[in-house]
Protein backbone atom coordinates (compact mmCIF):
# COMPACT_ATOMS: atom_id res chain seq x y z
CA UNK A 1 -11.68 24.12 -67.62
CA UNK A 2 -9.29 21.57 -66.13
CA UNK A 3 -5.69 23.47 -65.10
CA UNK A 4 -2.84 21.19 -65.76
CA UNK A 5 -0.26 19.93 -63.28
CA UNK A 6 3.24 21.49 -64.41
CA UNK A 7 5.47 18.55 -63.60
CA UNK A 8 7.51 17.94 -61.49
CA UNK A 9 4.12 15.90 -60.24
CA UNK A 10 3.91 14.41 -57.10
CA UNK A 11 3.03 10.88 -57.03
CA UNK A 12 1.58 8.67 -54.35
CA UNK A 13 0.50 4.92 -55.19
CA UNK A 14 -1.77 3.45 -52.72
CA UNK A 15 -1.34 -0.88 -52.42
CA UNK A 16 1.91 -2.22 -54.12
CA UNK A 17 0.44 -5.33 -55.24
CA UNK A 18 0.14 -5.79 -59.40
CA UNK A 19 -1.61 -2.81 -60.27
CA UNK A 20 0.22 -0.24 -57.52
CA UNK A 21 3.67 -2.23 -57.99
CA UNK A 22 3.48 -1.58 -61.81
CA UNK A 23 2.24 2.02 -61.74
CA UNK A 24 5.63 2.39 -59.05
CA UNK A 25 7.94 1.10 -61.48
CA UNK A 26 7.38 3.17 -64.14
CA UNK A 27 5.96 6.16 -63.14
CA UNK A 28 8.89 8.86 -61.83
CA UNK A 29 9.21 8.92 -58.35
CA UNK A 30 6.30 7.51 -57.25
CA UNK A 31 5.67 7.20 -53.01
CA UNK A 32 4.51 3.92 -52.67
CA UNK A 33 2.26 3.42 -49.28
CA UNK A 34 2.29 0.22 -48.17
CA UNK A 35 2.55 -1.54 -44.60
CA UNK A 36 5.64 -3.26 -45.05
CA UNK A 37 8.55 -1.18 -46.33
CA UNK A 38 9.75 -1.10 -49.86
CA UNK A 39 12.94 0.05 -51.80
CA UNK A 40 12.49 -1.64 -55.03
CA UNK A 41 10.12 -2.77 -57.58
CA UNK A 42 11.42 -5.44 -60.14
CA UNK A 43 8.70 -5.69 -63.25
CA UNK A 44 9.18 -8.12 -65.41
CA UNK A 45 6.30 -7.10 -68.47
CA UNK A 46 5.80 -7.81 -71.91
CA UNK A 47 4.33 -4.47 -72.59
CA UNK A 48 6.82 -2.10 -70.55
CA UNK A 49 9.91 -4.23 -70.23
CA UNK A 50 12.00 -5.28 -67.29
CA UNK A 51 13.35 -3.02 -65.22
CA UNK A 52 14.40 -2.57 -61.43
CA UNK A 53 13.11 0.67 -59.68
CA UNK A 54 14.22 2.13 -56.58
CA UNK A 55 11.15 3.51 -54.94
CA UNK A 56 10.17 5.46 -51.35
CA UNK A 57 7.62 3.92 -49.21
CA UNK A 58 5.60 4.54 -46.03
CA UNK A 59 3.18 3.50 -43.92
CA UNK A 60 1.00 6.54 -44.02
CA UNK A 61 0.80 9.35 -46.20
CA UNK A 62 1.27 12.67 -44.39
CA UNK A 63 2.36 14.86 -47.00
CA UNK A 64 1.30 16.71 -50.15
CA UNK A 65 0.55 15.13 -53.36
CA UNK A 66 -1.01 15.61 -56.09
CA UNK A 67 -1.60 12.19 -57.78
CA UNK A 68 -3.06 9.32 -55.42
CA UNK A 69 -3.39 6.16 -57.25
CA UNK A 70 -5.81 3.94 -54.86
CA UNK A 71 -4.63 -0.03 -56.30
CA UNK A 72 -5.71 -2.04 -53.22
CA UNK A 73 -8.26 -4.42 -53.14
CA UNK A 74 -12.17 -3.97 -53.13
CA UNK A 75 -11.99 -5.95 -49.91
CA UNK A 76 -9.08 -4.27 -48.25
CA UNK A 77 -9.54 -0.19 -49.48
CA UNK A 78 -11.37 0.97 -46.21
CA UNK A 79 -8.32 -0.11 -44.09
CA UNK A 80 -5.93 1.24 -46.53
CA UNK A 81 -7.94 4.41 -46.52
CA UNK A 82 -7.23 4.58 -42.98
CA UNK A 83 -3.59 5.09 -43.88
CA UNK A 84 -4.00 8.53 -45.88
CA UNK A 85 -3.48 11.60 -43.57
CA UNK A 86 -3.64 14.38 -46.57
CA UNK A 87 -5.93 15.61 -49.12
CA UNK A 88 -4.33 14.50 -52.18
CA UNK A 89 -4.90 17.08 -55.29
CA UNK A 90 -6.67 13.89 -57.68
CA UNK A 91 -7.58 10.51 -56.33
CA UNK A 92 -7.50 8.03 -59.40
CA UNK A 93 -9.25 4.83 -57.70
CA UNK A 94 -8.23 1.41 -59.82
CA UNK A 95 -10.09 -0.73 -58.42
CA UNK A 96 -12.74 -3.20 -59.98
CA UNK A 97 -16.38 -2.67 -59.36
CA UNK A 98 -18.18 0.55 -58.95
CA UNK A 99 -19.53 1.40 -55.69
CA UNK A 100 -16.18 2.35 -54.22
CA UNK A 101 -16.11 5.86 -56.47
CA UNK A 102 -19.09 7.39 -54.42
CA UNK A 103 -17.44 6.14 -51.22
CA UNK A 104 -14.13 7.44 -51.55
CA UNK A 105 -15.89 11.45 -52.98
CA UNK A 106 -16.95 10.92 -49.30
CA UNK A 107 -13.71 11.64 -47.67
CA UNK A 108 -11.79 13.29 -50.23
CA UNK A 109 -12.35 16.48 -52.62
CA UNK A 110 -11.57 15.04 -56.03
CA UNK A 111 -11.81 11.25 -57.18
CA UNK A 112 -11.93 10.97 -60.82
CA UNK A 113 -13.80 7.70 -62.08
CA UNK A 114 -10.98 5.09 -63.87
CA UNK A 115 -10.10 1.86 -64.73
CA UNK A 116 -7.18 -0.06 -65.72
CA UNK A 117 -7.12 -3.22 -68.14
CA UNK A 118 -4.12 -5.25 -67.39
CA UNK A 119 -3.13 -8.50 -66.16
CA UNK A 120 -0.15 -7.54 -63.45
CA UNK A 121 0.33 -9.99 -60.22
CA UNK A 122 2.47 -9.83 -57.60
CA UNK A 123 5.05 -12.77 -57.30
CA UNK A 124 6.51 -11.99 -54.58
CA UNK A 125 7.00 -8.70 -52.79
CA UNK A 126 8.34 -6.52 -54.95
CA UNK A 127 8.19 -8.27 -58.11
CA UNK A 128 5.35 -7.77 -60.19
CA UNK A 129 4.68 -9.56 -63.83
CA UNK A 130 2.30 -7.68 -66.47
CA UNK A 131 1.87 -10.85 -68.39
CA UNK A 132 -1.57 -9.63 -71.10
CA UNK A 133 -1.05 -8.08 -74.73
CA UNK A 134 -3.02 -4.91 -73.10
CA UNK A 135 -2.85 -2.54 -71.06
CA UNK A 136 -4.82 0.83 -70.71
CA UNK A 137 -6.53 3.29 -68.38
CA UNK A 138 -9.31 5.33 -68.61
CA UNK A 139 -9.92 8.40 -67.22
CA UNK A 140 -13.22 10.29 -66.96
CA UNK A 141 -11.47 13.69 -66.70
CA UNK A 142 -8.09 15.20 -65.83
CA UNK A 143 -5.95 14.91 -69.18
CA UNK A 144 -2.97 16.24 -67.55
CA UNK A 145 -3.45 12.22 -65.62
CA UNK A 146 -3.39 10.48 -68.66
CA UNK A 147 -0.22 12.65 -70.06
CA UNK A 148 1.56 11.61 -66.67
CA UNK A 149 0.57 8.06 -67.90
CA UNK A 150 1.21 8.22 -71.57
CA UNK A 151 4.57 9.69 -71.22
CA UNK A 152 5.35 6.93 -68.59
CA UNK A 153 4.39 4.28 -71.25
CA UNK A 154 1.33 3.48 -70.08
CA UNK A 155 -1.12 4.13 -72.58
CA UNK A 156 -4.33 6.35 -70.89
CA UNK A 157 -7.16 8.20 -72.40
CA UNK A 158 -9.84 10.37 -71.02
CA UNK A 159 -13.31 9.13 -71.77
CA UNK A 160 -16.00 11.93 -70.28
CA UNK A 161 -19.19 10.01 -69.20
CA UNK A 162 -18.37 7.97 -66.27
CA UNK A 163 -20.38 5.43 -66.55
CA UNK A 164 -18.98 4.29 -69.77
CA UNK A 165 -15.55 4.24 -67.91
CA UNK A 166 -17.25 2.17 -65.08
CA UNK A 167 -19.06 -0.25 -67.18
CA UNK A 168 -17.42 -0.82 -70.31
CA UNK A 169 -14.54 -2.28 -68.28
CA UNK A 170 -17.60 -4.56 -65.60
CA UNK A 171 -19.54 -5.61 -68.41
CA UNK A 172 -16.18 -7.79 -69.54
CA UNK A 173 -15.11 -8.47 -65.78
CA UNK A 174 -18.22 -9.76 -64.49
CA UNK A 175 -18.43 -12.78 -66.97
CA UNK A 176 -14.99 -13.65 -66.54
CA UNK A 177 -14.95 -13.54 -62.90
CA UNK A 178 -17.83 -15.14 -62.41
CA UNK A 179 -17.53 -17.86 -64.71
CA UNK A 180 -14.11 -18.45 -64.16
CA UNK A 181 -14.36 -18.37 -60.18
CA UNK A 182 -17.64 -20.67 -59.95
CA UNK A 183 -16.04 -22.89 -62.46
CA UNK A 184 -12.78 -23.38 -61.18
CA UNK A 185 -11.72 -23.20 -64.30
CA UNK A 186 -9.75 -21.08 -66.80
CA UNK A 187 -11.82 -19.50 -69.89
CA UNK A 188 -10.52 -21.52 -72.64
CA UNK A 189 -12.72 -24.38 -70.36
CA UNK A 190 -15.78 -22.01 -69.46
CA UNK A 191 -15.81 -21.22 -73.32
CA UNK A 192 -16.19 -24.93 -74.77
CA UNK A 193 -18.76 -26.22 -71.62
CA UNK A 194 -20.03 -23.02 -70.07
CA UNK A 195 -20.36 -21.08 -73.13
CA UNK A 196 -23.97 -19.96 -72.85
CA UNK A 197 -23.69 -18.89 -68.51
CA UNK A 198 -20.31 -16.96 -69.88
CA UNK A 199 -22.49 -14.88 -72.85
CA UNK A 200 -25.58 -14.71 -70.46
CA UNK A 201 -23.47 -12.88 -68.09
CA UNK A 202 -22.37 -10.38 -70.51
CA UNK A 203 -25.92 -9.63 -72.15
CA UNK A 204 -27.42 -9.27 -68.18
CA UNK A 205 -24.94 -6.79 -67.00
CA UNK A 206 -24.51 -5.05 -70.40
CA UNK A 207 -28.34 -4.43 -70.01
CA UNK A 208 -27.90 -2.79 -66.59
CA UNK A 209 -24.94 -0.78 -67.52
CA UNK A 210 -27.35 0.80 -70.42
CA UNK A 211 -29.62 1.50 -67.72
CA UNK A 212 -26.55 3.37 -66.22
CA UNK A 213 -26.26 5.22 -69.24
CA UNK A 214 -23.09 3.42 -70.76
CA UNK A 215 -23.08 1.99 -74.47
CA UNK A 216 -21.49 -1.83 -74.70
CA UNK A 217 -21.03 -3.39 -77.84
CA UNK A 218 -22.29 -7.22 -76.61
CA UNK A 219 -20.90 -8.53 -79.99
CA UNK A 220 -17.85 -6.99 -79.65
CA UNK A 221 -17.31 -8.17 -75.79
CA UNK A 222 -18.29 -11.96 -77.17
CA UNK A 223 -15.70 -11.92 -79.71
CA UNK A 224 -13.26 -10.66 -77.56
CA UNK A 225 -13.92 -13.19 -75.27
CA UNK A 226 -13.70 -15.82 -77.87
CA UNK A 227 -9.96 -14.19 -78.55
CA UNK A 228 -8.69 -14.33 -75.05
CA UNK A 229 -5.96 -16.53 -74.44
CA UNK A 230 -7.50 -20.20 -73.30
CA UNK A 231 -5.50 -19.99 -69.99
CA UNK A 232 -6.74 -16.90 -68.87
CA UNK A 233 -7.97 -16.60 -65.34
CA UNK A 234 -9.62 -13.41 -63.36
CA UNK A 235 -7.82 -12.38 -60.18
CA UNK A 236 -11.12 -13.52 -58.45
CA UNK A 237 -10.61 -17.11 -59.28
CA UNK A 238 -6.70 -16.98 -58.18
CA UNK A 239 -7.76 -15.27 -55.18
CA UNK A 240 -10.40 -18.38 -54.19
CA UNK A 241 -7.76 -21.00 -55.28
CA UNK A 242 -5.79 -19.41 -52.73
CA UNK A 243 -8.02 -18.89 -50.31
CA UNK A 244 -7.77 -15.35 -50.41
CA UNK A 245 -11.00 -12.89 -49.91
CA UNK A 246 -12.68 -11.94 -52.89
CA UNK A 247 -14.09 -9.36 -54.89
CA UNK A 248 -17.59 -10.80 -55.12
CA UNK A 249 -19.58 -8.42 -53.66
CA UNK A 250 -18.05 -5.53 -55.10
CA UNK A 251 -17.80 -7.48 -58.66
CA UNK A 252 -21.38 -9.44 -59.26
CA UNK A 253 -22.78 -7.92 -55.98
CA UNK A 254 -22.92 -4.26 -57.54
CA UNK A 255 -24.18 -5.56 -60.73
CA UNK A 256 -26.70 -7.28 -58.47
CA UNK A 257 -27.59 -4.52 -56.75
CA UNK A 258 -27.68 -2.18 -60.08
CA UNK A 259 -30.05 -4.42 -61.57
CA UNK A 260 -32.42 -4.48 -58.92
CA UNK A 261 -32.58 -0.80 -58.50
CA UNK A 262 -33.21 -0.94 -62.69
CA UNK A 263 -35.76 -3.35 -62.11
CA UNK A 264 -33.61 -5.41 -64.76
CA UNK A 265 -33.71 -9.11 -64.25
CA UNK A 266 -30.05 -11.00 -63.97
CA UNK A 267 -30.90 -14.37 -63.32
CA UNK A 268 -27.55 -15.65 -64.26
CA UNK A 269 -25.63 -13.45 -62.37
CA UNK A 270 -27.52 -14.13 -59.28
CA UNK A 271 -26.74 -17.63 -59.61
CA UNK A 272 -23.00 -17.75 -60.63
CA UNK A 273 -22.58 -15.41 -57.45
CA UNK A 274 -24.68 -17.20 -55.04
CA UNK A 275 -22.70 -20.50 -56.57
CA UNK A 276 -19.28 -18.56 -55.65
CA UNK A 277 -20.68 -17.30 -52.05
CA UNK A 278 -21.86 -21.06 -51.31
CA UNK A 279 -18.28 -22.22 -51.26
CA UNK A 280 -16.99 -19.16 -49.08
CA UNK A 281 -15.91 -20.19 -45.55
């Protein structure tokens, strides 16, 4: 049976960028480790508000905690990794992809699979905007987590079969990331001329995330895509407009690599990513 944290609880947030920087603001005194120093968060967010938090940073994390919240970058989370000196109680990764929950249950005791679903950039340091009509993390164990969350106004839920934490979340991610990265293009565009490479994408990886024992509702994905606002655009595609590294291989790479240990064929996905990694420096 899972034993509950009594609060106080000890927080530690791991990359203060739009994930890390909103978990900081809202969640009572939160450590925020970053490499430049921090004393406030300004969130400006149509879900929790605006509001101005001062927070504690450092560089490393040498003492106890016992919630680390990893929100760095696929492409930067072995350096940050570097940075933590203790053996937090939970780690509760955020990160997109997959591949990174065996890799951190590597070097530390207890990683809990999760994602979040939220569109939150960083401005400028220390002011992060939550700008999408949704927001929620799942949790494939440790409900006293998702109270910490909940009461903080962020709504969380435990759902107890990883993969369908993992994948339910990819399944959505990999066609907009792909599509709207190789396209250079928002998804209100990909939608009315790359409709049929943005629904191939979801029925390729949805069939390898059944082979990795998660249940995605295709029809349901589709019409939610159909829903989302026309200027929306993943985090991979800002990242490549700015010339910023990108989440590729840990995005369509993993589904990649799932598929071909499935022996599941994702023809589409192979050639959105190849598309993206053509254009790479």
């Amino acid at each position: 049976m899972t034993k509950y944290v009594s609060p106080p609880v000890n927080v530690a947030v791991l990359g203060p960028g739009g994930v890390g920087g909103l978990l900081a603001a809202v969640l009572p005194n939160a450590l925020v480790v970053s490499r430049s120093p921090i004393e406030e968060i300004r969130l400006r967010s149509v879900i929790l508000g605006d509001r101005s938090t001062a927070v504690r940073s450092t560089r490393r994390l040498d003492e106890p905690v016992d919630v680390l919240f990893v929100a760095t970058k696929a492409t930067g989370l072995a350096d940050a990794v570097e940075r933590i000196e203790t053996q937090p109680g939970v780690v509760v990764p955020l990160l997109n992809g997959f591949e990174h929950i065996p890799w951190l249950r590597e070097r530390f005791a207890d990683v809990v699979a999760a994602t979040i679903r939220v569109e939150a950039t960083r401005v400028a340091p220390g002011v992060i905007e939550q700008t999408s009509p949704f927001l929620r993390i799942e949790l494939s164990a440790h409900p006293e987590v998702a109270e910490l969350l909940n009461d903080a106004g962020i709504p969380a839920v435990v759902v107890e079969n990883e993969a369908q934490v993992m994948w339910s979340k990819l399944v959505r991610l990999n066609a907009i990331a792909l599509t709207t990265t190789a396209f250079r293009a928002p998804i209100g565009t990909v939608r009315d001329h790359h409709r049929d490479d943005l629904l191939d994408v979801v029925r390729e990886t949805a069939a390898v995330a059944a082979a990795e024992g998660a249940t995605v509702d295709v029809p349901a994905i589709a019409q939610e895509l159909r829903e989302a606002h026309p200027e929306l655009l993943s985090s991979m595609a800002r990242d490549a407009a700015a010339g910023r590294p990108l989440e590729l291989d840990a995005i369509g790479g993993a589904v990649l690599r799932a598929g071909a240990r499935h022996g599941i064929a994702t023809p589409t996905v192979e050639r959105l990513v190849e598309a993206i990694r053509s254009e790479l420096p």
